[in-house]
PDB file of N, CA and C in Angstrom:
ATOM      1  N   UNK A   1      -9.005 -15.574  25.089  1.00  0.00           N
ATOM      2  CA  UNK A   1      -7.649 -15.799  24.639  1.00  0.00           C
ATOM      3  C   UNK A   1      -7.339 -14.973  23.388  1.00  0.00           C
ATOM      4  N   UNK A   2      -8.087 -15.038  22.136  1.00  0.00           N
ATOM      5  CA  UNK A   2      -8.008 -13.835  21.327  1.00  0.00           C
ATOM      6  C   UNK A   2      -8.044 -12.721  21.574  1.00  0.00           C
ATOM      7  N   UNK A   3      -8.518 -12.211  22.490  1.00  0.00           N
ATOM      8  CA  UNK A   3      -8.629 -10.331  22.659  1.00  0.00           C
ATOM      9  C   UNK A   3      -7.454 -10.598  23.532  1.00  0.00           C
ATOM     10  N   UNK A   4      -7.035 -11.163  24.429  1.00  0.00           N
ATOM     11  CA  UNK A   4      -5.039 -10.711  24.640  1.00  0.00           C
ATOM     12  C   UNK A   4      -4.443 -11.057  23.530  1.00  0.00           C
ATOM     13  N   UNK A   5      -4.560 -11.919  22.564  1.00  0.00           N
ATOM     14  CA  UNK A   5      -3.639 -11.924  21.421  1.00  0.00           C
ATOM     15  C   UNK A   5      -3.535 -10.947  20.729  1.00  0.00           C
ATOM     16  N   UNK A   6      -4.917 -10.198  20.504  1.00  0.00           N
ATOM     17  CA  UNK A   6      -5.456  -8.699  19.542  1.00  0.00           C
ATOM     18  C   UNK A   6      -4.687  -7.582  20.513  1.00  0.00           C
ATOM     19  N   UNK A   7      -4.657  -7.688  21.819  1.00  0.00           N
ATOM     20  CA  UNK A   7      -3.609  -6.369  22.297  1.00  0.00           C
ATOM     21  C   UNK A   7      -2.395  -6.037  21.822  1.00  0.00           C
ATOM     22  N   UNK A   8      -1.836  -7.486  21.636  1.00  0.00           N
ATOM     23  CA  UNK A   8      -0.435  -7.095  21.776  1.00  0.00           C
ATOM     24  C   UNK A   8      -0.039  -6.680  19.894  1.00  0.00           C
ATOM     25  N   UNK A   9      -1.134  -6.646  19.455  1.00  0.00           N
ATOM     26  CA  UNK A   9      -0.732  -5.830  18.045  1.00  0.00           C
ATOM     27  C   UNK A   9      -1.158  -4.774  17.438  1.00  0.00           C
ATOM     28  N   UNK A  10      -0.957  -4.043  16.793  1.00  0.00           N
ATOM     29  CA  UNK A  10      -1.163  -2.849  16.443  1.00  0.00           C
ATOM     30  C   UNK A  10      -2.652  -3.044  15.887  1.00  0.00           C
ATOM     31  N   UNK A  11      -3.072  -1.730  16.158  1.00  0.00           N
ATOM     32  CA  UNK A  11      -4.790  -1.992  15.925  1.00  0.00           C
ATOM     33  C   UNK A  11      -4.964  -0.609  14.565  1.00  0.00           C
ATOM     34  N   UNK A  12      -3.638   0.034  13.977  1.00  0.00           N
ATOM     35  CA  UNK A  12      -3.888   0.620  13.176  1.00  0.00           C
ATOM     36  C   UNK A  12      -4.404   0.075  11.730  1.00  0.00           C
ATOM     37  N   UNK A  13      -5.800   0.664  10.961  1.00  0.00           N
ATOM     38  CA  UNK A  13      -6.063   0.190  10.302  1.00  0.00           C
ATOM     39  C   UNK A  13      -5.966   1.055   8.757  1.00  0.00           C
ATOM     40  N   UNK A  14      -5.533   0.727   7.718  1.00  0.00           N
ATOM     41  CA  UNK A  14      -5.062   1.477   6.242  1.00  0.00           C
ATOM     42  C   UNK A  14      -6.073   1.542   5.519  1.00  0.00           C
ATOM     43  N   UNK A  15      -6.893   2.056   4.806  1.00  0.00           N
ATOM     44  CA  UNK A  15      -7.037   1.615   3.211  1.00  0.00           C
ATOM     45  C   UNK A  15      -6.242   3.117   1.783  1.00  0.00           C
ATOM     46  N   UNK A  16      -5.529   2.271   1.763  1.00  0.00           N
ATOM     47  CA  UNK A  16      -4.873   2.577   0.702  1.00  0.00           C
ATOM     48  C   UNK A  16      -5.526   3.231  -0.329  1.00  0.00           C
ATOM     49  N   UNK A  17      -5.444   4.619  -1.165  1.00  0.00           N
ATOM     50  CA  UNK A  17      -5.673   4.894  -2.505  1.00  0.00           C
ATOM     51  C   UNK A  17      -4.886   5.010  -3.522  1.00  0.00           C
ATOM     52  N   UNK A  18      -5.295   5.709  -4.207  1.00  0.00           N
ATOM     53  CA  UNK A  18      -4.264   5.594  -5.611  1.00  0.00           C
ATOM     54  C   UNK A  18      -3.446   6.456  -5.485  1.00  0.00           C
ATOM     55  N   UNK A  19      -3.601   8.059  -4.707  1.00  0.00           N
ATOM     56  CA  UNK A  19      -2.827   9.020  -4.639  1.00  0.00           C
ATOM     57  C   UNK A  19      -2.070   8.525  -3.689  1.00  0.00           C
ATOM     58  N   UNK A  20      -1.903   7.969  -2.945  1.00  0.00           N
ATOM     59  CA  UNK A  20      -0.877   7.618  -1.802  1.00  0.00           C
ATOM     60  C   UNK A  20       0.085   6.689  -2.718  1.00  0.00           C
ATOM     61  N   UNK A  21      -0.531   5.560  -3.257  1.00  0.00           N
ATOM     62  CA  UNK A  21       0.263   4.619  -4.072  1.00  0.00           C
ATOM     63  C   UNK A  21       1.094   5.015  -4.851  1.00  0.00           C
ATOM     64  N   UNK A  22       0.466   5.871  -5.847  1.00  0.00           N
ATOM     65  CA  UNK A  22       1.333   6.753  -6.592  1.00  0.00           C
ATOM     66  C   UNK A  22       2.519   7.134  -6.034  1.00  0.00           C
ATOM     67  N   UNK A  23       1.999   8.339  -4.904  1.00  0.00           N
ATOM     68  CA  UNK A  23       3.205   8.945  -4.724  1.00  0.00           C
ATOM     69  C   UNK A  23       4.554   7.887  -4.206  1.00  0.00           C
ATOM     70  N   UNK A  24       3.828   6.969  -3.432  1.00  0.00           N
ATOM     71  CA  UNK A  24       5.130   5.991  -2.946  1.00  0.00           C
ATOM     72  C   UNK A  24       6.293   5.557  -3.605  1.00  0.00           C
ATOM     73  N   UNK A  25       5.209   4.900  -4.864  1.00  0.00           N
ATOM     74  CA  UNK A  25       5.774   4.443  -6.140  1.00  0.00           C
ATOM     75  C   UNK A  25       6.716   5.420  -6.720  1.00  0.00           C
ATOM     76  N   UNK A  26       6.523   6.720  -7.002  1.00  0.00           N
ATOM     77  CA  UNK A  26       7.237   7.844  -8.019  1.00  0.00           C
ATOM     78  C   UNK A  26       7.906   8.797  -7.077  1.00  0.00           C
ATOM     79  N   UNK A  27       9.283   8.126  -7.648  1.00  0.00           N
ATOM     80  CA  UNK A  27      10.174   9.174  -6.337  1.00  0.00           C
ATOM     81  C   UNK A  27      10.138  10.831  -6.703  1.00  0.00           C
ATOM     82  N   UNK A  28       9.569  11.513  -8.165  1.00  0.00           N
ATOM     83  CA  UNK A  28       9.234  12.369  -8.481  1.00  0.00           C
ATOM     84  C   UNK A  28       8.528  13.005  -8.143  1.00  0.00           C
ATOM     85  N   UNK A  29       7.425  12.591  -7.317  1.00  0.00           N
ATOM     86  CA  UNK A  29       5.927  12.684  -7.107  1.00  0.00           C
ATOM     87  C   UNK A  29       6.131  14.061  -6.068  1.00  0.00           C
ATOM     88  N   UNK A  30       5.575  14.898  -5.644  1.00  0.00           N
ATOM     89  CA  UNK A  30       5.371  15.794  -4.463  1.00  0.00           C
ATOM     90  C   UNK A  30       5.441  15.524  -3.459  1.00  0.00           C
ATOM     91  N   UNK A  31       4.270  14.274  -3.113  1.00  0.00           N
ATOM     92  CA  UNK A  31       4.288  14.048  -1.765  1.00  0.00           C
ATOM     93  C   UNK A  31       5.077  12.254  -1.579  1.00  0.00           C
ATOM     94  N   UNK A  32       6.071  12.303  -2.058  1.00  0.00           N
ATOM     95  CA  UNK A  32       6.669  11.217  -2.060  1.00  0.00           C
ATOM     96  C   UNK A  32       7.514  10.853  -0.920  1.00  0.00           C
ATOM     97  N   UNK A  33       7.914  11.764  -0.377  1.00  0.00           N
ATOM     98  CA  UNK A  33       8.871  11.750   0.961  1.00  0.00           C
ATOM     99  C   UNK A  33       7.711  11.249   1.709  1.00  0.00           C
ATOM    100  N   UNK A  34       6.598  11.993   2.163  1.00  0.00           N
ATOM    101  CA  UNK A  34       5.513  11.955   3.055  1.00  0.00           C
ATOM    102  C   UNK A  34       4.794  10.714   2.574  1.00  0.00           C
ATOM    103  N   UNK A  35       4.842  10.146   1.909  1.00  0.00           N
ATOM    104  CA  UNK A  35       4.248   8.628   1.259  1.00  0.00           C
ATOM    105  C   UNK A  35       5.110   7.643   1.937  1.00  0.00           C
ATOM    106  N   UNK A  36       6.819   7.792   1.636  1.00  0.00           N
ATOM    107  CA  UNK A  36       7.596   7.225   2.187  1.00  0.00           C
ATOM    108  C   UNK A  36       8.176   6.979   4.018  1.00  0.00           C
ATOM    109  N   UNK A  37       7.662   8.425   4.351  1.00  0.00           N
ATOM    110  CA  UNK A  37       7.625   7.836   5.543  1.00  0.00           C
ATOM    111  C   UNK A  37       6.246   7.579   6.602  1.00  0.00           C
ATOM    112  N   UNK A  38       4.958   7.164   5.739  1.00  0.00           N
ATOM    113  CA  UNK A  38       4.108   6.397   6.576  1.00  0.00           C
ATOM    114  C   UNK A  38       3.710   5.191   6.377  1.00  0.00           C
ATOM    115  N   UNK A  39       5.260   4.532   5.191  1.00  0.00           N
ATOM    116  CA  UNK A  39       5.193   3.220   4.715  1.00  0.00           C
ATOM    117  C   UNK A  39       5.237   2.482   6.171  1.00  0.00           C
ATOM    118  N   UNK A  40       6.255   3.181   6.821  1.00  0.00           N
ATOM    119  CA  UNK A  40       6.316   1.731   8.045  1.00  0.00           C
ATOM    120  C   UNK A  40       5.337   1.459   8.921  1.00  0.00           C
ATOM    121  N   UNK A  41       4.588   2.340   9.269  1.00  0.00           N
ATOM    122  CA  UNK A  41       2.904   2.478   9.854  1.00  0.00           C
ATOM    123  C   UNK A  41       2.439   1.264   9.035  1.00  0.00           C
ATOM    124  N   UNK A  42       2.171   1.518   7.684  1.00  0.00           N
ATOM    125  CA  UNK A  42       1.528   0.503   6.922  1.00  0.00           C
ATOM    126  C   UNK A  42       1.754  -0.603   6.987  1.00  0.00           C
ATOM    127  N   UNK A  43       2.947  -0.839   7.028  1.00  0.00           N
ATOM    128  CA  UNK A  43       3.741  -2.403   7.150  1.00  0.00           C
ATOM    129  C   UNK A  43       3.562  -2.952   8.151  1.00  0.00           C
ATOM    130  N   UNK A  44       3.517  -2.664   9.180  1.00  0.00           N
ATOM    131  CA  UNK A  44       3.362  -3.177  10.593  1.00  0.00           C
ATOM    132  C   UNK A  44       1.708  -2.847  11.163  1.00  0.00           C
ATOM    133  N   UNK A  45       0.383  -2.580  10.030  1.00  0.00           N
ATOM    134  CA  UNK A  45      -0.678  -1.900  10.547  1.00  0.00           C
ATOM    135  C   UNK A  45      -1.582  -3.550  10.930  1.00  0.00           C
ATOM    136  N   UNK A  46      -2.293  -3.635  11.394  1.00  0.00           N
ATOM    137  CA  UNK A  46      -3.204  -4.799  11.959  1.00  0.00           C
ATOM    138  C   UNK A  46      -3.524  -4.798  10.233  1.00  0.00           C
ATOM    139  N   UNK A  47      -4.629  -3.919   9.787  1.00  0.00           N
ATOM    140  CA  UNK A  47      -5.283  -4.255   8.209  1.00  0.00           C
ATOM    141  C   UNK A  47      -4.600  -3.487   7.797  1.00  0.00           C
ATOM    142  N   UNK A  48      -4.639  -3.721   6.589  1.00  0.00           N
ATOM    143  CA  UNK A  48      -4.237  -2.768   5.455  1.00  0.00           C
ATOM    144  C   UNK A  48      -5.340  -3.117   4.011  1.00  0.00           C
ATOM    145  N   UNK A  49      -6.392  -2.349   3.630  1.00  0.00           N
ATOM    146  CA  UNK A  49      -7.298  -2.337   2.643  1.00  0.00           C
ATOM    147  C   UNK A  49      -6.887  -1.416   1.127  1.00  0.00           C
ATOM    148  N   UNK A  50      -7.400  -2.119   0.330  1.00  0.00           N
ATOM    149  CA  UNK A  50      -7.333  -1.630  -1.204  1.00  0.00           C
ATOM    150  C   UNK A  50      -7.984  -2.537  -2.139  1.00  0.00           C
ATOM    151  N   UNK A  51      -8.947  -1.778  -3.117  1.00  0.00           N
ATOM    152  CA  UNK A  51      -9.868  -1.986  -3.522  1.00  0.00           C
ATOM    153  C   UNK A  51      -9.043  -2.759  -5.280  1.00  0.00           C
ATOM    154  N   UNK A  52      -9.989  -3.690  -5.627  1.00  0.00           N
ATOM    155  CA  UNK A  52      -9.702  -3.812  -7.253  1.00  0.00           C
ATOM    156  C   UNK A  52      -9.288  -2.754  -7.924  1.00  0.00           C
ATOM    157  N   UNK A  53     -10.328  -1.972  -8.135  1.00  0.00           N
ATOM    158  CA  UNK A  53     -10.848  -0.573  -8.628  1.00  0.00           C
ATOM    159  C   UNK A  53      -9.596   0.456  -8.397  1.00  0.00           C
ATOM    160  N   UNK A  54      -9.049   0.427  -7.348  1.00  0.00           N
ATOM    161  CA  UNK A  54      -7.428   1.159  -7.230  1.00  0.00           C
ATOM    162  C   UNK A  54      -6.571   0.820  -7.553  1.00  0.00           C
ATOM    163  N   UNK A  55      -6.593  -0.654  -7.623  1.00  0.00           N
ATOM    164  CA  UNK A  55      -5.311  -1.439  -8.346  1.00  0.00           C
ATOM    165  C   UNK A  55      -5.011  -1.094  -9.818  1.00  0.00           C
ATOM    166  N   UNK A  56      -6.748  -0.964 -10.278  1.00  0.00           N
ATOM    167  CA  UNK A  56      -6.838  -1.063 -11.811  1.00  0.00           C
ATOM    168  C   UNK A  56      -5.908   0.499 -12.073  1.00  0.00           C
ATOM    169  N   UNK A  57      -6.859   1.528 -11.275  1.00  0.00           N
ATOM    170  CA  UNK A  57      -6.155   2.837 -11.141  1.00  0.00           C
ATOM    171  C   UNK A  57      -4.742   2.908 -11.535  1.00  0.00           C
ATOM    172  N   UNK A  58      -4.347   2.641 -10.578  1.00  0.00           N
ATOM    173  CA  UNK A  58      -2.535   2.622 -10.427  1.00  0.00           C
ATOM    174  C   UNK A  58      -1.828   1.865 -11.775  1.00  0.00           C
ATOM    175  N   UNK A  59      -2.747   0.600 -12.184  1.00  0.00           N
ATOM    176  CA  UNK A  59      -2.062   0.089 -13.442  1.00  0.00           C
ATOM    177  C   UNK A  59      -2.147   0.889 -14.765  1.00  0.00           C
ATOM    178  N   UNK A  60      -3.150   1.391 -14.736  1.00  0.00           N
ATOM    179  CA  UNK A  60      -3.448   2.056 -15.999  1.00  0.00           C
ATOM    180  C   UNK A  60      -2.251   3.524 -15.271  1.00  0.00           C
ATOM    181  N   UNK A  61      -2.667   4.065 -14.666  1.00  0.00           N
ATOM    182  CA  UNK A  61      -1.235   5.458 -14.647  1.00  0.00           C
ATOM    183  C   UNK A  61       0.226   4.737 -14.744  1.00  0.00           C
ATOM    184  N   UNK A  62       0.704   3.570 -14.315  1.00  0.00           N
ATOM    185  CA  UNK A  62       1.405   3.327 -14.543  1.00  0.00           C
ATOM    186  C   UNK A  62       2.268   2.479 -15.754  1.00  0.00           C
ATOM    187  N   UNK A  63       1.237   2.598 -16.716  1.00  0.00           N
ATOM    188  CA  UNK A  63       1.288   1.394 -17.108  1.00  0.00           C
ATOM    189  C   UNK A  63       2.261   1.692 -18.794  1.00  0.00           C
ATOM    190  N   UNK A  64       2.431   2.934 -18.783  1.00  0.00           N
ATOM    191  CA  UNK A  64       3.410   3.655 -19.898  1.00  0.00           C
ATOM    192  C   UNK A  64       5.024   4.236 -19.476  1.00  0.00           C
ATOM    193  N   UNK A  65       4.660   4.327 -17.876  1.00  0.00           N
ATOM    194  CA  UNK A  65       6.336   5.163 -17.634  1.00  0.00           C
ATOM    195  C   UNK A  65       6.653   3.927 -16.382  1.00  0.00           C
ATOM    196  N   UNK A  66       6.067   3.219 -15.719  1.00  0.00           N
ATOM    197  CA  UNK A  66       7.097   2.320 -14.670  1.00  0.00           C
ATOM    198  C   UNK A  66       6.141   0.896 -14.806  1.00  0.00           C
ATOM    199  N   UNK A  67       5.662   0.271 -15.581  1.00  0.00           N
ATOM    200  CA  UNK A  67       4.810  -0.850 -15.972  1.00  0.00           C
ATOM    201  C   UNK A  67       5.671  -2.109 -14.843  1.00  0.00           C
ATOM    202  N   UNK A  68       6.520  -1.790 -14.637  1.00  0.00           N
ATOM    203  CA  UNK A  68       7.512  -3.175 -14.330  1.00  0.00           C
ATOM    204  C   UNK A  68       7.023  -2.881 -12.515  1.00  0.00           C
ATOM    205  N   UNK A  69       7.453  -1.465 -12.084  1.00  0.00           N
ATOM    206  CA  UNK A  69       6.861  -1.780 -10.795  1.00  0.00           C
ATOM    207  C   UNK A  69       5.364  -1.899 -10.364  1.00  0.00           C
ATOM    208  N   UNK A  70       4.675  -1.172 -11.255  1.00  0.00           N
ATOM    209  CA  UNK A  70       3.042  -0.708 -11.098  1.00  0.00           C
ATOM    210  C   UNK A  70       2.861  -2.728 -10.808  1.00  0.00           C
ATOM    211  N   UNK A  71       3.315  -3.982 -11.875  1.00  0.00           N
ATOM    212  CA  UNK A  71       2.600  -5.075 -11.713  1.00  0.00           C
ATOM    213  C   UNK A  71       2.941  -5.626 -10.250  1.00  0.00           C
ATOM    214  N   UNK A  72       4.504  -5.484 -10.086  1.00  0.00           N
ATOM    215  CA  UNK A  72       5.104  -5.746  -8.747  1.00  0.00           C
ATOM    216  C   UNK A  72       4.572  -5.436  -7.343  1.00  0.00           C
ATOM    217  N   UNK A  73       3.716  -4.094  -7.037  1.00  0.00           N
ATOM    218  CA  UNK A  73       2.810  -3.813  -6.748  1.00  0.00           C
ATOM    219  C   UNK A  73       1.658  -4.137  -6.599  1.00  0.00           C
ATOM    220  N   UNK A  74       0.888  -4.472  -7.841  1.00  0.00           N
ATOM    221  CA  UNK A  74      -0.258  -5.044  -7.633  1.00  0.00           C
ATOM    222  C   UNK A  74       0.027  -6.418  -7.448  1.00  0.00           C
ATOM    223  N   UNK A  75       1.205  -7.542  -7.634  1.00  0.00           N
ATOM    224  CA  UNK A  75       1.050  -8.659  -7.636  1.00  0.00           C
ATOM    225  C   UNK A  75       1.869  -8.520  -5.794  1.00  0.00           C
ATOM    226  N   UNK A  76       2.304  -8.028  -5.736  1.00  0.00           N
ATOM    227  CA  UNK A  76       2.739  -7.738  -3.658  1.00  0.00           C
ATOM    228  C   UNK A  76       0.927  -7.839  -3.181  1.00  0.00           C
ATOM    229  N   UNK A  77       0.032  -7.296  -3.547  1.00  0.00           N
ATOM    230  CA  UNK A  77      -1.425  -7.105  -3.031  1.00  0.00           C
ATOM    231  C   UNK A  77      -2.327  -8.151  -2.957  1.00  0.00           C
ATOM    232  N   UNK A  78      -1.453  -9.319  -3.836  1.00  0.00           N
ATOM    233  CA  UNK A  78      -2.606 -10.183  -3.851  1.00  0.00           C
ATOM    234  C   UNK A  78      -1.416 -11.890  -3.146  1.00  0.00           C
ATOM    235  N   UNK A  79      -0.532 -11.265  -1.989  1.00  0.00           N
ATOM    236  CA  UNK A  79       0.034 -12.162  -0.959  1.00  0.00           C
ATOM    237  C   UNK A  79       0.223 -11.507   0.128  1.00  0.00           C
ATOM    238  N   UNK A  80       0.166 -12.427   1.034  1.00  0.00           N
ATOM    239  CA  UNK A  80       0.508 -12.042   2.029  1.00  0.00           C
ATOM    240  C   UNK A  80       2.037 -13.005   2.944  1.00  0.00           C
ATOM    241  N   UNK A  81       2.668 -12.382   4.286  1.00  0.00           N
ATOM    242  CA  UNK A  81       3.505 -12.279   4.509  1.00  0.00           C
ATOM    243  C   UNK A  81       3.559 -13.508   5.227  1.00  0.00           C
ATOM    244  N   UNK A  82       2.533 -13.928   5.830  1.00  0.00           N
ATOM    245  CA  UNK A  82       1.741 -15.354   6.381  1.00  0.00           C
ATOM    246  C   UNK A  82       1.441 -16.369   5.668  1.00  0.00           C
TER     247      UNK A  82
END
């Protein structure tokens, strides 16, 4: 009964780094368009992984020019939608 439940959803699996995060985050960024459009992949992926250690990443770069979204971010990471 679980492996037909596991079909009918996406079996793509993420782990997230800091350079992807970044760019998502900073509409400045280079690859920010290309960040932005494999958000919806992500959103709808079976897992999606990211480490402490990247979170910390992203807070500390962010943590002088967009502090307000960098926490919003890390505090989105530690709920889920369920």
């Amino acid at each position: 009964m679980e492996r037909d439940k596991d079909k009918n959803m996406n079996g793509d699996r993420f782990f997230l780094d800091t350079a992807y995060v970044l760019a998502l985050l900073n509409p400045n960024d280079v690859y920010h368009e290309q960040a932005k459009a494999l958000l919806p992949s992500v959103r709808v992926a079976h897992e999606v992984w990211i480490t402490e250690a990247i979170l910390l990443e992203i807070g500390n770069a962010l943590a002088r020019s967009n502090r307000s979204t960098a926490v919003a971010f890390i505090n989105s990471c530690y709920t889920t939608p369920n």
